[in-house]
C-alpha atoms as a PDB file:
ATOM      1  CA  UNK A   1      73.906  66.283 110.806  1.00  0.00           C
ATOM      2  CA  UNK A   2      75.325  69.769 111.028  1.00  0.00           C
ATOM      3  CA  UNK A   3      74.949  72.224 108.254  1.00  0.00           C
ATOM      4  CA  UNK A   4      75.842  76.110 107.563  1.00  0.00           C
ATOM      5  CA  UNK A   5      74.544  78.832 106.354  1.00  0.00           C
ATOM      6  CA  UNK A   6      75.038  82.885 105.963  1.00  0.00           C
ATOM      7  CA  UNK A   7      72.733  84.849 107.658  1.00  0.00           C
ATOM      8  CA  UNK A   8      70.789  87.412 105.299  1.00  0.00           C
ATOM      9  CA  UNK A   9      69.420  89.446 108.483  1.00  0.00           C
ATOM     10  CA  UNK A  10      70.626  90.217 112.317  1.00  0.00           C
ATOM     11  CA  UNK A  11      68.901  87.176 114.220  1.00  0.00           C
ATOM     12  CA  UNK A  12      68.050  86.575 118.206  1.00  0.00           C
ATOM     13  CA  UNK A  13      68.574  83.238 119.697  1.00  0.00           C
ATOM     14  CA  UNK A  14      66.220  81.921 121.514  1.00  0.00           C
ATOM     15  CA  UNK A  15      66.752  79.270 124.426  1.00  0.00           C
ATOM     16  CA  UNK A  16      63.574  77.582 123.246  1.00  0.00           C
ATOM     17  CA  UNK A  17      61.577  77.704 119.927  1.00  0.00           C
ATOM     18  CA  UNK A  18      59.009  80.599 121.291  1.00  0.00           C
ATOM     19  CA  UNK A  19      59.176  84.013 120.321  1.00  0.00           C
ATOM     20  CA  UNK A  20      58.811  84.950 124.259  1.00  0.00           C
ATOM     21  CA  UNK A  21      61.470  82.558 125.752  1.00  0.00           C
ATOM     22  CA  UNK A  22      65.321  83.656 126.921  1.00  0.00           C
ATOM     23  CA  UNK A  23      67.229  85.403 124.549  1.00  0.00           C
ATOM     24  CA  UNK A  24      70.820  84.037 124.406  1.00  0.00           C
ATOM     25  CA  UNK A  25      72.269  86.086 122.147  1.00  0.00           C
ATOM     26  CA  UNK A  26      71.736  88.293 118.795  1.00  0.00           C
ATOM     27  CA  UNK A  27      74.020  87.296 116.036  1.00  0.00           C
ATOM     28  CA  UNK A  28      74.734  89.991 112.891  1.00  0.00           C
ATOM     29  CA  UNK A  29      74.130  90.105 109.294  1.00  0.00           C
ATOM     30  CA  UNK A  30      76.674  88.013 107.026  1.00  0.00           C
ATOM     31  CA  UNK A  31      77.830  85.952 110.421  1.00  0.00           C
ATOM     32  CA  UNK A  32      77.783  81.967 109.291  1.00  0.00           C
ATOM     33  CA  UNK A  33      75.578  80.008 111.710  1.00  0.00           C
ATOM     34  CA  UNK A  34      75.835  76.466 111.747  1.00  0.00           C
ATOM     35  CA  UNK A  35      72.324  74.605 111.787  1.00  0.00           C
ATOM     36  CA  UNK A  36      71.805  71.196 113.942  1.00  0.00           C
ATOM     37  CA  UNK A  37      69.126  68.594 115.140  1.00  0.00           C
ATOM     38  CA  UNK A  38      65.176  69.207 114.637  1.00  0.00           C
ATOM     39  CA  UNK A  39      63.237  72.018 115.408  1.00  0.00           C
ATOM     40  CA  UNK A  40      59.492  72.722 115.343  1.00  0.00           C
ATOM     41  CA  UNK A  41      57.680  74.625 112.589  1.00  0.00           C
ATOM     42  CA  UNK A  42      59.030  77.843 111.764  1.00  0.00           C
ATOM     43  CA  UNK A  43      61.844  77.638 113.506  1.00  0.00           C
ATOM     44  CA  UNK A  44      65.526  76.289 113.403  1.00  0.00           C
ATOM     45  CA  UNK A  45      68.144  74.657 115.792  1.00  0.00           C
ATOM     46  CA  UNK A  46      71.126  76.581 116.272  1.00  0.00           C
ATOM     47  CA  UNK A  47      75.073  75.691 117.747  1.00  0.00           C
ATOM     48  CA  UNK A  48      76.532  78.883 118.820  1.00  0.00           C
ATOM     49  CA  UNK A  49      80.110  79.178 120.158  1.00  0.00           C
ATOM     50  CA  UNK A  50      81.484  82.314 122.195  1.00  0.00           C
ATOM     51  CA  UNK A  51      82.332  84.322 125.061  1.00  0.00           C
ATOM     52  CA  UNK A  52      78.981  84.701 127.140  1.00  0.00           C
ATOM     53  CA  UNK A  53      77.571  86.534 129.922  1.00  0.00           C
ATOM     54  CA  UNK A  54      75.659  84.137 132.546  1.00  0.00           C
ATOM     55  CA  UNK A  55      75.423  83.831 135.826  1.00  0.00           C
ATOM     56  CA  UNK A  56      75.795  81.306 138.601  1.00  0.00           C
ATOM     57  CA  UNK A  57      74.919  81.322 142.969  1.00  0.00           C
ATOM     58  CA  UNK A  58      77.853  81.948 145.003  1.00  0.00           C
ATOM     59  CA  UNK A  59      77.491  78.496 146.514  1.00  0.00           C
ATOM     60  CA  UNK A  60      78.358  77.153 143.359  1.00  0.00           C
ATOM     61  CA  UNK A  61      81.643  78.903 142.703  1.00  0.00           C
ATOM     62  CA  UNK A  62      85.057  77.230 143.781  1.00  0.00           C
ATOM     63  CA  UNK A  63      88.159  78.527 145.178  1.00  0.00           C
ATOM     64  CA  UNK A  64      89.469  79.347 141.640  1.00  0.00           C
ATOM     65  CA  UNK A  65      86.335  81.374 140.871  1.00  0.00           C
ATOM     66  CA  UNK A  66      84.933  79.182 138.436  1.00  0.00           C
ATOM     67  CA  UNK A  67      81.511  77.194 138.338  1.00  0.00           C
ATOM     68  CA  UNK A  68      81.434  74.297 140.325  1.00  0.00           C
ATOM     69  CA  UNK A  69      80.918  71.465 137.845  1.00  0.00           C
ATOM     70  CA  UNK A  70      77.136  69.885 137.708  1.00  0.00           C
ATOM     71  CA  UNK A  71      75.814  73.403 138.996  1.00  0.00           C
ATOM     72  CA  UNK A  72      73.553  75.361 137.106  1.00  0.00           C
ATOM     73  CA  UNK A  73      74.436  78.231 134.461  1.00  0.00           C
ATOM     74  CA  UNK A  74      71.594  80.852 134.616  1.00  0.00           C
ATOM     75  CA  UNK A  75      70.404  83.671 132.203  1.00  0.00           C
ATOM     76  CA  UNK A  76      69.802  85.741 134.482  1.00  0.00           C
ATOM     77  CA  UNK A  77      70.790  86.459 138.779  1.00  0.00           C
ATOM     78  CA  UNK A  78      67.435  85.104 140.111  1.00  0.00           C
ATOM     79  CA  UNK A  79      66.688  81.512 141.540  1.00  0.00           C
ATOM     80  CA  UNK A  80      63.717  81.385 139.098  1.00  0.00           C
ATOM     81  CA  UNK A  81      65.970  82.215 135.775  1.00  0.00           C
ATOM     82  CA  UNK A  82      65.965  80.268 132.809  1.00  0.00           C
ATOM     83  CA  UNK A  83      68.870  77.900 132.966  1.00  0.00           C
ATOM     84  CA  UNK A  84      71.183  78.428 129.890  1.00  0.00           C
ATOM     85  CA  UNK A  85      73.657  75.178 130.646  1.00  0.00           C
ATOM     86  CA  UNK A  86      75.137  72.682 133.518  1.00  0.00           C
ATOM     87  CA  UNK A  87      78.517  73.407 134.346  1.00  0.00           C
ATOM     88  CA  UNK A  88      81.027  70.583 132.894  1.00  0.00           C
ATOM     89  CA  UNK A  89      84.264  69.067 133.461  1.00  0.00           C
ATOM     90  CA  UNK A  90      86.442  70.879 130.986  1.00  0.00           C
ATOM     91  CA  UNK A  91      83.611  74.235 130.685  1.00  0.00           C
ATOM     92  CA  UNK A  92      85.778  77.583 130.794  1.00  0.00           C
ATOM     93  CA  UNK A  93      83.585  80.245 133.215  1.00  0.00           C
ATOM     94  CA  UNK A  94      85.415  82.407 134.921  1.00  0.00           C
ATOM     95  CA  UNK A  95      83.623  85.207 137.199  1.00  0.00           C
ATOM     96  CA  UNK A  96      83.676  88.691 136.695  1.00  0.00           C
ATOM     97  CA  UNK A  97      81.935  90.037 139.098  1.00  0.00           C
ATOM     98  CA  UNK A  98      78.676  90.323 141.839  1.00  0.00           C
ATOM     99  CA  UNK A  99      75.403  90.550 140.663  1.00  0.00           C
ATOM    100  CA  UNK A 100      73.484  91.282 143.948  1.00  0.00           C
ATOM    101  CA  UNK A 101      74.320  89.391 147.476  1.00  0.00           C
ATOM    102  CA  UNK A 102      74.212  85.697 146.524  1.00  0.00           C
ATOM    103  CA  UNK A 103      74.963  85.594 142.908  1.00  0.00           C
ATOM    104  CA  UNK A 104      78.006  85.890 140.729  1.00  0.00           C
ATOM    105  CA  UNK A 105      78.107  87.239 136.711  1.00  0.00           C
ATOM    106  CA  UNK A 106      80.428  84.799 135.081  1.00  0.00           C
ATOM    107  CA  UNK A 107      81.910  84.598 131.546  1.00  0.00           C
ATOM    108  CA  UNK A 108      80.855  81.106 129.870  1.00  0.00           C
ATOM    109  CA  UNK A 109      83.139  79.700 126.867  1.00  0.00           C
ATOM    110  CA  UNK A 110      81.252  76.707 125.484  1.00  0.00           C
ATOM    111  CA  UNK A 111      79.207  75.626 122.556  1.00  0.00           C
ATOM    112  CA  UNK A 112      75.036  76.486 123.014  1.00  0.00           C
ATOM    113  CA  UNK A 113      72.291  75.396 121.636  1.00  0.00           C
ATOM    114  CA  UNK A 114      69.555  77.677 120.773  1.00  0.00           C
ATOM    115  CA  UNK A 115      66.949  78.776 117.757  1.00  0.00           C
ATOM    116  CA  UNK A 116      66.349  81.018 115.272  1.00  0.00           C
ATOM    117  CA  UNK A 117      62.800  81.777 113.679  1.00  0.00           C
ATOM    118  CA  UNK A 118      61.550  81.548 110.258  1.00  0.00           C
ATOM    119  CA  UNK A 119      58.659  82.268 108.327  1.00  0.00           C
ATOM    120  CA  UNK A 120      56.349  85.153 110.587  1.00  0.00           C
ATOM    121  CA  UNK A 121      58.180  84.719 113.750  1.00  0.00           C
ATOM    122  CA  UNK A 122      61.397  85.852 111.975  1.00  0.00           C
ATOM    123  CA  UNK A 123      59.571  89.375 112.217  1.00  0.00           C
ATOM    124  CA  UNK A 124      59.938  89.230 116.150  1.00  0.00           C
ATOM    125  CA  UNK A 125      62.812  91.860 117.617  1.00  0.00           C
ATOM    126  CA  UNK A 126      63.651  91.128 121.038  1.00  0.00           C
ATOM    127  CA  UNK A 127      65.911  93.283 123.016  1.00  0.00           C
ATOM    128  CA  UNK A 128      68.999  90.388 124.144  1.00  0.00           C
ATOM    129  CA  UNK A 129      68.680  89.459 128.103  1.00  0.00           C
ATOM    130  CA  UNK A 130      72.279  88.377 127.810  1.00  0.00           C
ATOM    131  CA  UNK A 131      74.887  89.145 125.456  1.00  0.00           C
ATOM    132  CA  UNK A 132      76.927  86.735 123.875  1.00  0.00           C
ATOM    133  CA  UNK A 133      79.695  86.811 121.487  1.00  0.00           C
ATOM    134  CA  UNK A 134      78.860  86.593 117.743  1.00  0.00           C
ATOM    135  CA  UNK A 135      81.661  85.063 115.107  1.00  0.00           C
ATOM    136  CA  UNK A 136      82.411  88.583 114.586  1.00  0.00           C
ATOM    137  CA  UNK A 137      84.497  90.384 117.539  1.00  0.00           C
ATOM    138  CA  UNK A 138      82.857  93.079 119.204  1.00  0.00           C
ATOM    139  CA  UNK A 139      84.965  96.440 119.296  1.00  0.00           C
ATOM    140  CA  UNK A 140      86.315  97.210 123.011  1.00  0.00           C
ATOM    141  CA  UNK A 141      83.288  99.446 125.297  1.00  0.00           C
ATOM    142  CA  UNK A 142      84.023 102.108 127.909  1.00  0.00           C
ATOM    143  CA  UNK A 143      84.050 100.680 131.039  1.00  0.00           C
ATOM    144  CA  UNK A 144      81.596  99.667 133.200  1.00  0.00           C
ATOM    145  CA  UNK A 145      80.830 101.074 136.802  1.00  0.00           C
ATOM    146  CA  UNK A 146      77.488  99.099 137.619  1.00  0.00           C
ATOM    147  CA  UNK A 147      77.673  96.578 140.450  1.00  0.00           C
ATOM    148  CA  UNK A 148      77.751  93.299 139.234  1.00  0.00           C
ATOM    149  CA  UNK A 149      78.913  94.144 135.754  1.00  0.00           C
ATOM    150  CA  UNK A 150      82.535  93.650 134.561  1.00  0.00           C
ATOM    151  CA  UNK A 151      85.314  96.308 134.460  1.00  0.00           C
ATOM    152  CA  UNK A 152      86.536  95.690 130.422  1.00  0.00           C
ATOM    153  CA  UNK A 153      89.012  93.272 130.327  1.00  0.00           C
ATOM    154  CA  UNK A 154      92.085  92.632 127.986  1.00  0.00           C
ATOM    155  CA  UNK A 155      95.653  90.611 128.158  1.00  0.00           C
ATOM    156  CA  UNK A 156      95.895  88.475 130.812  1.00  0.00           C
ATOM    157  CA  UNK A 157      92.709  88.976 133.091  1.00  0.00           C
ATOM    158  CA  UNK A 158      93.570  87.712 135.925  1.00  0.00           C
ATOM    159  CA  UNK A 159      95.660  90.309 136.522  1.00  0.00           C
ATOM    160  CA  UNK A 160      92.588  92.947 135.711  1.00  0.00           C
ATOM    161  CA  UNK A 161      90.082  94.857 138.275  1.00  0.00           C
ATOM    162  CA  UNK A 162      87.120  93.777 138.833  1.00  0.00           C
ATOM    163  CA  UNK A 163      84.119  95.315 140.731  1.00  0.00           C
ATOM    164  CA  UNK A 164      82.374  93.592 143.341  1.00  0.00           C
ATOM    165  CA  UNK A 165      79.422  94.776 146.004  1.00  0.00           C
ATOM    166  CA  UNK A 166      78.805  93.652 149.382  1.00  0.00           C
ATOM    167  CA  UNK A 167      78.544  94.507 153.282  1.00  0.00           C
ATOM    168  CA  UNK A 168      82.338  94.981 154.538  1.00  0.00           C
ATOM    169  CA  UNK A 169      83.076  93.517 158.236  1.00  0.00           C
ATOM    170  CA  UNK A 170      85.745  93.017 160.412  1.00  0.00           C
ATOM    171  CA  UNK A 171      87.382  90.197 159.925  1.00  0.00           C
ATOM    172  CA  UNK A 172      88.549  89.065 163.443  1.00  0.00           C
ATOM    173  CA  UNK A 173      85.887  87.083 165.512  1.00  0.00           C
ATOM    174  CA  UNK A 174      86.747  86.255 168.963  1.00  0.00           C
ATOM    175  CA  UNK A 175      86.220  82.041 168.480  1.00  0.00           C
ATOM    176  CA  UNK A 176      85.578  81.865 164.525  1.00  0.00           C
ATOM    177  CA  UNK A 177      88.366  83.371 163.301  1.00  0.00           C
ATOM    178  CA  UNK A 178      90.683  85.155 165.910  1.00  0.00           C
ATOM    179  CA  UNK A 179      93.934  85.427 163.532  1.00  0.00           C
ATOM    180  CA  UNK A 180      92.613  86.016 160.351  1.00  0.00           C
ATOM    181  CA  UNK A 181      95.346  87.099 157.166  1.00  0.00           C
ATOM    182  CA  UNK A 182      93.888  90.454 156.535  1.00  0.00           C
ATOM    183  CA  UNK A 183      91.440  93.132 159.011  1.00  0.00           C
ATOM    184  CA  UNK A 184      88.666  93.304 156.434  1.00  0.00           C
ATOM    185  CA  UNK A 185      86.043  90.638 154.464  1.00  0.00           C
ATOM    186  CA  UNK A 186      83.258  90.890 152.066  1.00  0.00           C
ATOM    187  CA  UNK A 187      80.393  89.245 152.944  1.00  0.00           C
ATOM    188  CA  UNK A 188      77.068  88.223 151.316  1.00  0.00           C
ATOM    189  CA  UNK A 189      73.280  88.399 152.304  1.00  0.00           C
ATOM    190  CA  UNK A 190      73.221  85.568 154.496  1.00  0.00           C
ATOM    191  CA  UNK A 191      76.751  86.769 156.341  1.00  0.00           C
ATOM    192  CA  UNK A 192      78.724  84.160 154.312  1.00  0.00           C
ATOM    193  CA  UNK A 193      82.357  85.354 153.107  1.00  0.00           C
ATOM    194  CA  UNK A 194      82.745  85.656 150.042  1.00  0.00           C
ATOM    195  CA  UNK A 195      86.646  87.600 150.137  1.00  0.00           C
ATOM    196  CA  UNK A 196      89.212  89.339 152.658  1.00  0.00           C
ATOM    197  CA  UNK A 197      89.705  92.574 151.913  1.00  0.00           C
ATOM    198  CA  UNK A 198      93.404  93.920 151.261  1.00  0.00           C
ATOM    199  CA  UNK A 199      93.567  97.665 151.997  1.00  0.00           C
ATOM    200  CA  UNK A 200      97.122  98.100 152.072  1.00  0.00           C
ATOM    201  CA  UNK A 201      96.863  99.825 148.149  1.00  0.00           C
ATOM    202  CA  UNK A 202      93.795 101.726 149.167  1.00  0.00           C
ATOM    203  CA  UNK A 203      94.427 106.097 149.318  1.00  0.00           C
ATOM    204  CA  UNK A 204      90.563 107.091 150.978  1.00  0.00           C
ATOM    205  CA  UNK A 205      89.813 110.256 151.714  1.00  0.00           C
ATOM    206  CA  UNK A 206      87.578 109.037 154.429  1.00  0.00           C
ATOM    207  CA  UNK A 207      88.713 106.619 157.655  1.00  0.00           C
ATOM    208  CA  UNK A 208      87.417 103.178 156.599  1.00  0.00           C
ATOM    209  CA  UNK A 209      85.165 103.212 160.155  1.00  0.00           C
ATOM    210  CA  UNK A 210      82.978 104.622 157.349  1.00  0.00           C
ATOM    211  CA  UNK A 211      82.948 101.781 155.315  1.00  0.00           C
ATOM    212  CA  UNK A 212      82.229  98.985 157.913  1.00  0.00           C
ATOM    213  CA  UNK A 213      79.206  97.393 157.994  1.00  0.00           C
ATOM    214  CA  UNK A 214      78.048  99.364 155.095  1.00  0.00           C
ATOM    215  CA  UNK A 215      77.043  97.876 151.619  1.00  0.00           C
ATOM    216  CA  UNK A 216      79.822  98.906 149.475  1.00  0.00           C
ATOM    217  CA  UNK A 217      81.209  98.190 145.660  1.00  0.00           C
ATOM    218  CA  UNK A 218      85.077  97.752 145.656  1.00  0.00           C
ATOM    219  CA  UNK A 219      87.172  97.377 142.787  1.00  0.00           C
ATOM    220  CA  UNK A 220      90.042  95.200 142.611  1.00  0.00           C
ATOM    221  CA  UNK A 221      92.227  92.182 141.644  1.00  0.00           C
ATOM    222  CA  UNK A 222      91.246  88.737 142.911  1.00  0.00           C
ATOM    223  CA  UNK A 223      93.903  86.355 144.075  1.00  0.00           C
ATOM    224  CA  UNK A 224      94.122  83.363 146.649  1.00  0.00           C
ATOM    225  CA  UNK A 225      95.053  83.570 150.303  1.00  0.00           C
ATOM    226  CA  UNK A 226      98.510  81.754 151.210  1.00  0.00           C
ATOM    227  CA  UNK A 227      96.783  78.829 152.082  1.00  0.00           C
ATOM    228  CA  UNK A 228      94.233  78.583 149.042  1.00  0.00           C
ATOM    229  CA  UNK A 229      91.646  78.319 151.274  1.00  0.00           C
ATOM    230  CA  UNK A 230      90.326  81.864 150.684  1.00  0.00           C
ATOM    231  CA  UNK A 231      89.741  84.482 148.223  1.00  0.00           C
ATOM    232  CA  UNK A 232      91.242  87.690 148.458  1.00  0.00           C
ATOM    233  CA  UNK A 233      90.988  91.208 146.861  1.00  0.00           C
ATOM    234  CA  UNK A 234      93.273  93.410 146.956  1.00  0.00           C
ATOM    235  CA  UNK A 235      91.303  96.830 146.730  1.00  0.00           C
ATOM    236  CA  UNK A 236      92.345  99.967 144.640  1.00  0.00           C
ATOM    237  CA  UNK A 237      89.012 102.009 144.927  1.00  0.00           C
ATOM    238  CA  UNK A 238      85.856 101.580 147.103  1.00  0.00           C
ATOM    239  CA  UNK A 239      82.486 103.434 147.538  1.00  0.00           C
ATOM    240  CA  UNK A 240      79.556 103.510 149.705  1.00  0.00           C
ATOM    241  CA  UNK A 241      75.736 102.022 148.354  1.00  0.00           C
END
């Protein structure tokens, strides 16, 4: 049975009832939380819905940048990271941008479960690992520069930038791919492409000889090749790591 309640204090969520576990989110003061299942001692089962900020391996993202469904939904951009969900048919992630070589920062719109403490472990602060999105909305931030992290996003987002880091290459091989639709690709760690690069709206005040086979960030819109085969981004800024 599912029951509410108004919060009297700001509370973390926990992925699991232990003070030291994944924090999935903090929710605020006055915010109505919605209580479900059993829960050990001193603490309480939670159902949180939201915006999120996860994370997912690049393997596991399809054509349409989402999360492949069945993979897992990570708290963090490590192989060892608590895992927060399994992607589902009918799930809304969408990704944002590149945390590192071979993972991807989503946003995750679904229902979690998680727990609050009572009693003396109520007294326990944590700083979030992850932020999700409380009842109440957030005000708009500045925008973000750091690799992997999301430029803000309003309207219609697929039509937003978004910043992504990786080494750029040429993207003509001799027997791979001798006709390729644009010069330039983004590829990961392991040499894996992750997007073409479209420079045709880029204004550098170097040559891009500079750029090539350099870890870079470039910020962008994502779109589909002609085909839908491919990813592309179509670049408005770039930099050098």
């Amino acid at each position: 049975m599912l029951a509410a309640d108004i919060l009297p204090n700001d509370v973390a969520v926990f992925l699991q009832p232990d003070a030291q576990s994944h924090v999935i989110t903090r929710l605020k003061r006055g915010n109505t939380i919605i209580y479900t299942g059993d829960a050990p001692a001193g603490w309480r089962r939670v159902e949180i819905s939201g915006s999120f900020t996860a994370y997912a391996h690049t393997r596991d993202i399809t054509k349409g940048l989402e999360v492949r469904e069945g993979a897992n939904i990570l708290g963090a951009a490590r192989k060892d990271a608590p895992v927060l969900t399994v992607a589902q048919a009918g799930d809304k992630t969408e990704v944002v941008g590149l945390a590192g070589s071979d993972w991807c920062q989503i946003r995750l719109e679904k229902k979690l479960q998680g727990f609050i403490a009572t009693g003396a472990n109520a007294n326990v602060s944590p700083t979030p690992a992850i932020t999700g999105a409380a009842p109440v909305t957030a005000p708009p931030t500045a925008p973000v520069s750091t690799i992997g992290h999301a430029v803000p996003m309003t309207g219609n987002t697929a039509d937003m930038p978004r910043l992504f880091a990786g080494r750029l290459v040429l993207a003509k091989r001799a027997i791979l791919n001798p006709n390729p639709p644009y010069d330039y690709q983004l590829i990961d760690a392991s040499g894996r492409r992750f997007a073409y690069v479209d420079t045709r709206r880029l204004l550098l005040t170097d040559k891009i000889d500079v750029y090539l086979d350099r870890l870079i960030s470039v910020t962008g819109t994502v779109r589909n090749t002609v085909d839908g085969k491919d990813l592309v981004i179509a670049a408005e800024s770039m930099q050098r790591k």
